[in-house]
PDB file of N, CA and C in Angstrom:
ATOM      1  N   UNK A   1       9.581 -60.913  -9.660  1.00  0.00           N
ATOM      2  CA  UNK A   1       8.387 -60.884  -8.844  1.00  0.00           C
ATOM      3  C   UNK A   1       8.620 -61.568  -7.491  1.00  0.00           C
ATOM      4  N   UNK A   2       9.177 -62.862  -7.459  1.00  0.00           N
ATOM      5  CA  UNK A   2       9.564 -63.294  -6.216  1.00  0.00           C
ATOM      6  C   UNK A   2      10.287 -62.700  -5.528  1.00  0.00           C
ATOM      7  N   UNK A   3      11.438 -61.792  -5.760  1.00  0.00           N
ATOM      8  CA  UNK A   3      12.184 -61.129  -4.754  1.00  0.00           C
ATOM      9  C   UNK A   3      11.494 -59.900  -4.104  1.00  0.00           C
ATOM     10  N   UNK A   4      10.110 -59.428  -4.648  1.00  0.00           N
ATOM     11  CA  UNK A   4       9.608 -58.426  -4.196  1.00  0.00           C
ATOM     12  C   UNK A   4       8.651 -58.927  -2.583  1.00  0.00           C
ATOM     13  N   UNK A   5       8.126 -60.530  -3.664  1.00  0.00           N
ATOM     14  CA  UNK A   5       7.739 -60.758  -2.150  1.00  0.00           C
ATOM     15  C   UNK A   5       8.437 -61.147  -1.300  1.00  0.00           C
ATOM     16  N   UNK A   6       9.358 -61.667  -0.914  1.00  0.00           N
ATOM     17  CA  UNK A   6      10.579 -61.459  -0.195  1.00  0.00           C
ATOM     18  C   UNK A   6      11.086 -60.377   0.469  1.00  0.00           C
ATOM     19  N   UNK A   7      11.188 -59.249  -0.313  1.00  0.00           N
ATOM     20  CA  UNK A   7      11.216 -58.127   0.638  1.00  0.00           C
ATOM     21  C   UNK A   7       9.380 -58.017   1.313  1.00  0.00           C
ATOM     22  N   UNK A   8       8.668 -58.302   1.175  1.00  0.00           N
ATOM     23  CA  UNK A   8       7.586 -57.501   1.245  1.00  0.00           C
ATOM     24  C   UNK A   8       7.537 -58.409   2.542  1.00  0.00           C
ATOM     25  N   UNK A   9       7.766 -59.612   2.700  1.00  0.00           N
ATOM     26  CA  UNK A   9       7.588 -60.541   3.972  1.00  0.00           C
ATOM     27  C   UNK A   9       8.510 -60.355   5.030  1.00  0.00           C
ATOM     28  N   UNK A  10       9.915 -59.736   4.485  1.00  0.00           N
ATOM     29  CA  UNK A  10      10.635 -58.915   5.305  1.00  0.00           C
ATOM     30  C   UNK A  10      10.441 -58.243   6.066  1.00  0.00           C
ATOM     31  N   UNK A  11       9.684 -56.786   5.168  1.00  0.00           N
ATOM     32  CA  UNK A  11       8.949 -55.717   5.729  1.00  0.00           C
ATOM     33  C   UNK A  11       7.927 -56.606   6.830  1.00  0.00           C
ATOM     34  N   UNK A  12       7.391 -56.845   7.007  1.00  0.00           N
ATOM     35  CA  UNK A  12       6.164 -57.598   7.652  1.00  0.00           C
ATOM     36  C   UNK A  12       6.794 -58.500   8.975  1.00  0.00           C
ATOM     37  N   UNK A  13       7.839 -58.774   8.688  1.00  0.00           N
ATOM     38  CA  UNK A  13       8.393 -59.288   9.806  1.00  0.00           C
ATOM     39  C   UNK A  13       8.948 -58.667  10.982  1.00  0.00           C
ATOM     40  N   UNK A  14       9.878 -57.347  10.687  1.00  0.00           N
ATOM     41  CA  UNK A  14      10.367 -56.778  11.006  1.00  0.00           C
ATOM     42  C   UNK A  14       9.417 -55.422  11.731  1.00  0.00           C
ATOM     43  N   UNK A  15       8.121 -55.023  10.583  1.00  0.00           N
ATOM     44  CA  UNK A  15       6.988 -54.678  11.652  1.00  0.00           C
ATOM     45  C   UNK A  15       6.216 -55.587  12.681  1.00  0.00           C
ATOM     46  N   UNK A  16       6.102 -56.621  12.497  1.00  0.00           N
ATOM     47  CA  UNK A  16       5.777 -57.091  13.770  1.00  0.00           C
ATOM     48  C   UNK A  16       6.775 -57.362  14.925  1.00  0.00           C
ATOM     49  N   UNK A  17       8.303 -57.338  14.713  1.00  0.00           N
ATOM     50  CA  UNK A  17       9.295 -57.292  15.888  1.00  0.00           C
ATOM     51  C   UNK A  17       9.113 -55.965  16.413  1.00  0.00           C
ATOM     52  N   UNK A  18       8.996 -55.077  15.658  1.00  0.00           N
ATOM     53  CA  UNK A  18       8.501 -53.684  16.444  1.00  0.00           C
ATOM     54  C   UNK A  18       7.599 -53.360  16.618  1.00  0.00           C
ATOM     55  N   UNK A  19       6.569 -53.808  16.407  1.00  0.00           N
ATOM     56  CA  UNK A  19       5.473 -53.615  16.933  1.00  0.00           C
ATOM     57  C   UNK A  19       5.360 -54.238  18.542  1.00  0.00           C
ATOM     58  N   UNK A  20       6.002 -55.266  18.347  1.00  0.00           N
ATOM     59  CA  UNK A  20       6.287 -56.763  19.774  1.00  0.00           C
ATOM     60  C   UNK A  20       7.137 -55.493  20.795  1.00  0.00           C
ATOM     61  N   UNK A  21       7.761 -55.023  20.692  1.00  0.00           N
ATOM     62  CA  UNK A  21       9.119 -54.450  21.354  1.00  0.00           C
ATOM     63  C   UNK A  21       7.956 -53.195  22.331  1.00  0.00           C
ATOM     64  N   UNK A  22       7.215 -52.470  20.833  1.00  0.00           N
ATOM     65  CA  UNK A  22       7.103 -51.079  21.689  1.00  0.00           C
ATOM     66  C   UNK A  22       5.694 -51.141  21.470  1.00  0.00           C
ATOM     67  N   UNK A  23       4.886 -51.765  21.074  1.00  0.00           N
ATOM     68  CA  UNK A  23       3.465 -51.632  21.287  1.00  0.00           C
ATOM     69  C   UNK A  23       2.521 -51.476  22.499  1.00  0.00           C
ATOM     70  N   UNK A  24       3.273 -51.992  23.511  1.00  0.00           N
ATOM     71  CA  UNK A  24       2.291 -51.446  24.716  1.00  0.00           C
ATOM     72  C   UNK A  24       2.987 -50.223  25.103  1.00  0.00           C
ATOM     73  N   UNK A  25       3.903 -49.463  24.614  1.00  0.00           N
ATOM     74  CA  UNK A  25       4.018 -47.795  24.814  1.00  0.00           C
ATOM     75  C   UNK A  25       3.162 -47.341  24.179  1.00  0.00           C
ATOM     76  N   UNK A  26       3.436 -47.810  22.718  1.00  0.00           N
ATOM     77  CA  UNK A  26       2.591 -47.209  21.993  1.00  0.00           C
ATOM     78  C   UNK A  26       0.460 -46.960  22.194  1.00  0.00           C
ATOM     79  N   UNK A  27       0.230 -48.248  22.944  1.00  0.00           N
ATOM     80  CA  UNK A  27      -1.472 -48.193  23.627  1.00  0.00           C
ATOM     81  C   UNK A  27      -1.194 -47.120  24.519  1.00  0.00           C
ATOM     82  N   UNK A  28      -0.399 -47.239  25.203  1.00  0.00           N
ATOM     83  CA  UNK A  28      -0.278 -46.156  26.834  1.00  0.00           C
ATOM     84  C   UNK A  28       0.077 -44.942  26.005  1.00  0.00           C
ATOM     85  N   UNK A  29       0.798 -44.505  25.263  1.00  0.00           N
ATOM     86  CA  UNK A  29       0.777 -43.300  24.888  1.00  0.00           C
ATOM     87  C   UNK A  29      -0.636 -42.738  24.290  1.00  0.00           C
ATOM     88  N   UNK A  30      -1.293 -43.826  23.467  1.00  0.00           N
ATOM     89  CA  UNK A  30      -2.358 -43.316  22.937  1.00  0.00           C
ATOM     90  C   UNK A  30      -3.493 -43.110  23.813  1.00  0.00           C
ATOM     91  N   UNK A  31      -3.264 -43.887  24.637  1.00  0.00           N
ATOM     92  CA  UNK A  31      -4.724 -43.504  25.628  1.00  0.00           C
ATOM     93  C   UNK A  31      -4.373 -42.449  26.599  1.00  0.00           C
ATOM     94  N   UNK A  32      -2.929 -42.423  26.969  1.00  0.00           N
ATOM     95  CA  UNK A  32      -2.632 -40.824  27.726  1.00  0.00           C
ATOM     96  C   UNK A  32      -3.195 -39.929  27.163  1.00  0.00           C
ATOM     97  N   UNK A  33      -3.018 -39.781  25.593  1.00  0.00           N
ATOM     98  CA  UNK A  33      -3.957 -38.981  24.484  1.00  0.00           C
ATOM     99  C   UNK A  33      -5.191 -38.418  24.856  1.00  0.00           C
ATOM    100  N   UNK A  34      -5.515 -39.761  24.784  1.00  0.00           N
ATOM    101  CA  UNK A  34      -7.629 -39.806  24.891  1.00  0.00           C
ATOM    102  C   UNK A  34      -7.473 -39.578  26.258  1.00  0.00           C
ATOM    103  N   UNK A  35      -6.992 -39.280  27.251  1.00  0.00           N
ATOM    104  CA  UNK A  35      -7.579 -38.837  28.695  1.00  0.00           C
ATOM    105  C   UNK A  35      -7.098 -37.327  28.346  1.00  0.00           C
ATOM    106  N   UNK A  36      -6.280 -36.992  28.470  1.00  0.00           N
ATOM    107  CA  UNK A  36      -5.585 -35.192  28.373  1.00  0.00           C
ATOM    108  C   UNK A  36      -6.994 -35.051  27.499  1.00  0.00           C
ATOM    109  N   UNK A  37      -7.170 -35.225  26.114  1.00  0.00           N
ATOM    110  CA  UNK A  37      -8.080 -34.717  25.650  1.00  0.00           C
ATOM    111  C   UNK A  37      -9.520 -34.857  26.055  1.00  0.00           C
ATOM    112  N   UNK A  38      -9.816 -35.508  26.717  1.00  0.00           N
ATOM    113  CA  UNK A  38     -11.113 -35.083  27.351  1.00  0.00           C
ATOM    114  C   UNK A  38     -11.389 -34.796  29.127  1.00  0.00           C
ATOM    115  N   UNK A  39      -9.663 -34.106  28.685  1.00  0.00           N
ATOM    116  CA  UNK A  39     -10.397 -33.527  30.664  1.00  0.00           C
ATOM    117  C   UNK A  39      -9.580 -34.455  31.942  1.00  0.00           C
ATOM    118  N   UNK A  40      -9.212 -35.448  31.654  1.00  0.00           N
ATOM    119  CA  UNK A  40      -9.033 -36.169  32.310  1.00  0.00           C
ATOM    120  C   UNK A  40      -7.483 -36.448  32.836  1.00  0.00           C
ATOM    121  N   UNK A  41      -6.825 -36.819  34.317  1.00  0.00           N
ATOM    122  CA  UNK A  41      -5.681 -36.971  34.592  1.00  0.00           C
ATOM    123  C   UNK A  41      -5.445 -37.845  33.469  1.00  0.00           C
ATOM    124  N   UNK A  42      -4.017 -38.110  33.049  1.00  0.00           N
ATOM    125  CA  UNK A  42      -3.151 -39.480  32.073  1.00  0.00           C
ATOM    126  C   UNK A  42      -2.067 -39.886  33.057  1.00  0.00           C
ATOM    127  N   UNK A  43      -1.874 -39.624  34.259  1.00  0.00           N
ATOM    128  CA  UNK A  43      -0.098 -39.984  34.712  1.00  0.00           C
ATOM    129  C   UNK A  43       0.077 -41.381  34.884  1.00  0.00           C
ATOM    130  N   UNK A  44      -1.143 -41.825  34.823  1.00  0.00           N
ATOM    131  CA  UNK A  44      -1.158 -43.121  35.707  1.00  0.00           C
ATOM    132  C   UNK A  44      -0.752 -44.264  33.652  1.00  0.00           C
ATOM    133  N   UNK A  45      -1.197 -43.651  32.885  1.00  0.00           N
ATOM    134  CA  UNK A  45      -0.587 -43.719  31.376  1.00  0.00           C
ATOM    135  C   UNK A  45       0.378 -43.491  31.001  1.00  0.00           C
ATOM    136  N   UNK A  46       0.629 -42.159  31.246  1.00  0.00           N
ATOM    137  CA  UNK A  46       2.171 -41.803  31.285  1.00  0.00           C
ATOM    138  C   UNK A  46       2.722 -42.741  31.918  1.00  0.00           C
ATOM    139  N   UNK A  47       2.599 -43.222  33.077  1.00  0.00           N
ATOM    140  CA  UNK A  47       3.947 -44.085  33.937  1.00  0.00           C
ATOM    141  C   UNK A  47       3.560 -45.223  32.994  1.00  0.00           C
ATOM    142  N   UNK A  48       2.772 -46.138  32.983  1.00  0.00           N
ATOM    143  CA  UNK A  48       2.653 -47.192  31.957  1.00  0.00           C
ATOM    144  C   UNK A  48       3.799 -47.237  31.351  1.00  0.00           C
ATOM    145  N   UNK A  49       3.217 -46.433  30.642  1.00  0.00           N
ATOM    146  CA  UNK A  49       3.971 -45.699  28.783  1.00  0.00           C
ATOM    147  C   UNK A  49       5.771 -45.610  28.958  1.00  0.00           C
ATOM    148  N   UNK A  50       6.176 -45.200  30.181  1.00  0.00           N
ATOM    149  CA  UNK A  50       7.443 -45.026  30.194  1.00  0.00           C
ATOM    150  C   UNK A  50       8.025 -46.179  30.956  1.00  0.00           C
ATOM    151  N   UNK A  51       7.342 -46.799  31.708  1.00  0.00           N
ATOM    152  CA  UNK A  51       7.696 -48.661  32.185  1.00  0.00           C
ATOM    153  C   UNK A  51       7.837 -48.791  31.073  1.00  0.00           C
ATOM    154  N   UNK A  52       6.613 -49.457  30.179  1.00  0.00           N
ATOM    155  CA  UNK A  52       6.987 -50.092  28.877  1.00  0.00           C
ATOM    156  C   UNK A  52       8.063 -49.692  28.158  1.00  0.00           C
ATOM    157  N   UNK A  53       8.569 -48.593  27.751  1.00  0.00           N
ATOM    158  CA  UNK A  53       9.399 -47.989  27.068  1.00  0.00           C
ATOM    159  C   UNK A  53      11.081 -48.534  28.220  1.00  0.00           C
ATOM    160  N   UNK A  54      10.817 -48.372  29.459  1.00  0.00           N
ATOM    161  CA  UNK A  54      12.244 -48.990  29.644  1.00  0.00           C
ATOM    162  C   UNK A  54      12.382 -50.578  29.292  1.00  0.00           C
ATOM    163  N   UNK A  55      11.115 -51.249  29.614  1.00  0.00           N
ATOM    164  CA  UNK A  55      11.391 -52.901  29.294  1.00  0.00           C
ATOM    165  C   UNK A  55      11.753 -52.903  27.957  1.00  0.00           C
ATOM    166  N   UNK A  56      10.583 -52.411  27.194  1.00  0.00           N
ATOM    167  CA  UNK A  56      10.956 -52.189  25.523  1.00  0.00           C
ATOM    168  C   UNK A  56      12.941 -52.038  25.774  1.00  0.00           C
ATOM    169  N   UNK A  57      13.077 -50.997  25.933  1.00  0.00           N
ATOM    170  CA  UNK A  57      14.582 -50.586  25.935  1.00  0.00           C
ATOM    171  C   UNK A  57      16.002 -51.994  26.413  1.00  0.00           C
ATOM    172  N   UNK A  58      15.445 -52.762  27.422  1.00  0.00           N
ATOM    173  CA  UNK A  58      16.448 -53.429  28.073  1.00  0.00           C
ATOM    174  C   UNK A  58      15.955 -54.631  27.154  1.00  0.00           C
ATOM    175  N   UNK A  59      14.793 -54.782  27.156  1.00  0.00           N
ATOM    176  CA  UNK A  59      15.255 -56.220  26.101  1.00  0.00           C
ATOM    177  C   UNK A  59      15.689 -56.471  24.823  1.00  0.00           C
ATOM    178  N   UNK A  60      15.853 -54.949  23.937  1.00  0.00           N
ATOM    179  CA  UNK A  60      16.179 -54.862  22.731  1.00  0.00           C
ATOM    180  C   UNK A  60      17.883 -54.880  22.805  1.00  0.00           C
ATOM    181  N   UNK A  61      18.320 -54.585  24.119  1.00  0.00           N
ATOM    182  CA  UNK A  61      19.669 -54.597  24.245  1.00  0.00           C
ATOM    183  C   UNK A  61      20.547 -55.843  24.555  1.00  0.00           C
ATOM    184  N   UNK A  62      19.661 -56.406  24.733  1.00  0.00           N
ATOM    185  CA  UNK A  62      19.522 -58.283  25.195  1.00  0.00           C
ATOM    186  C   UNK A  62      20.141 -58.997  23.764  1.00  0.00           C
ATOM    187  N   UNK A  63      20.946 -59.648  24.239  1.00  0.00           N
ATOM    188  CA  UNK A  63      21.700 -60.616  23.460  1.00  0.00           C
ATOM    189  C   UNK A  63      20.514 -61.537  22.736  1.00  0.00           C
ATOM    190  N   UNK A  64      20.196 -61.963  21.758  1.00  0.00           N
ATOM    191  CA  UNK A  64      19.151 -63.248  21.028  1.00  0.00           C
ATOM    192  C   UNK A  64      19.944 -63.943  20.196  1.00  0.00           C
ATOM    193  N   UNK A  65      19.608 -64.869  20.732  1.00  0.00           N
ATOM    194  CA  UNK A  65      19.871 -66.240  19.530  1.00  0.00           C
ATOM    195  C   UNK A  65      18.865 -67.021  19.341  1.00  0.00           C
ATOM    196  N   UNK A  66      19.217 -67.999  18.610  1.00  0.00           N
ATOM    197  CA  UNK A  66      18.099 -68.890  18.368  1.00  0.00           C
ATOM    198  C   UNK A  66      17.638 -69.653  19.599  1.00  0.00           C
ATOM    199  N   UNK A  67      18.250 -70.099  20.648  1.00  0.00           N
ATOM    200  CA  UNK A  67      18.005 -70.856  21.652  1.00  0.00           C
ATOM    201  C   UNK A  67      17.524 -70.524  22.946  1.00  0.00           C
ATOM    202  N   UNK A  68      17.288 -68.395  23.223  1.00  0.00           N
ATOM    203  CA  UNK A  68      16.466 -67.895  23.948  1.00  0.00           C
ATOM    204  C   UNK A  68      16.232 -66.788  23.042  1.00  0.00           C
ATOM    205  N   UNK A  69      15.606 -66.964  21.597  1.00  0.00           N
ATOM    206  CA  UNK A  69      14.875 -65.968  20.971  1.00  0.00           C
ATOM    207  C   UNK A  69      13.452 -65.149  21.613  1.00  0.00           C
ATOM    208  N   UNK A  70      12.713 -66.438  22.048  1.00  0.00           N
ATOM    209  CA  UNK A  70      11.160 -66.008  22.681  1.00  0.00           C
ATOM    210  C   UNK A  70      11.389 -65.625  23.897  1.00  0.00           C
ATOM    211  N   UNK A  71      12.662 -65.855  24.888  1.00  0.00           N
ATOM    212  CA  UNK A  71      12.594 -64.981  26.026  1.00  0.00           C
ATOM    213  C   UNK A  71      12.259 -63.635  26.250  1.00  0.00           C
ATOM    214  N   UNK A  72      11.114 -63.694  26.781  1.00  0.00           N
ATOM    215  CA  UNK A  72      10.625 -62.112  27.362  1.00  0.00           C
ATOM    216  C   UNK A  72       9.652 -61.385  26.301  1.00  0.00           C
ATOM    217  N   UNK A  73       9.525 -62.135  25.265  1.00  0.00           N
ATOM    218  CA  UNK A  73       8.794 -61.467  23.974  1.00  0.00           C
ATOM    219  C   UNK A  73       7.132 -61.528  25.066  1.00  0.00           C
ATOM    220  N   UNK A  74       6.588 -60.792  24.867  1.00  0.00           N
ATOM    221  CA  UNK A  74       5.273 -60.971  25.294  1.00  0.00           C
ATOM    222  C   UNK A  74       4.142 -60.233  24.300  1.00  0.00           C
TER     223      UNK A  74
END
């Protein structure tokens, strides 16, 4: 039973590092969504969406250790 929660806190950890990484693509993509669908320009979402997605990109490529782990996490 204990090793399940162990993985299960795993899981949970590891969704919130990705969630941290790409979640503001993920808002900007969704609200590009909700504008296209009701009519409305999204580019100004779109560009968001694909900023975020390069920062997302360069800081996942970023060296971490323990001693600048929280650098740049926002």
């Amino acid at each position: 039973m204990t090793e399940y929660i162990i993985v299960v806190a795993l899981i949970a950890v590891a969704a919130i590092g990705v969630y941290t990484l790409f979640g503001q693509t993920l808002r900007n993509q969704t609200a590009g969504l909700a504008l296209e669908v009701s009519g409305q320009t999204a580019s100004t979402a779109i560009g968001n969406a694909q900023a975020n997605a390069t920062t997302a990109s360069t800081n996942a490529n970023a060296r971490k250790g323990l001693d600048n782990y929280d650098a740049n996490n926002r």
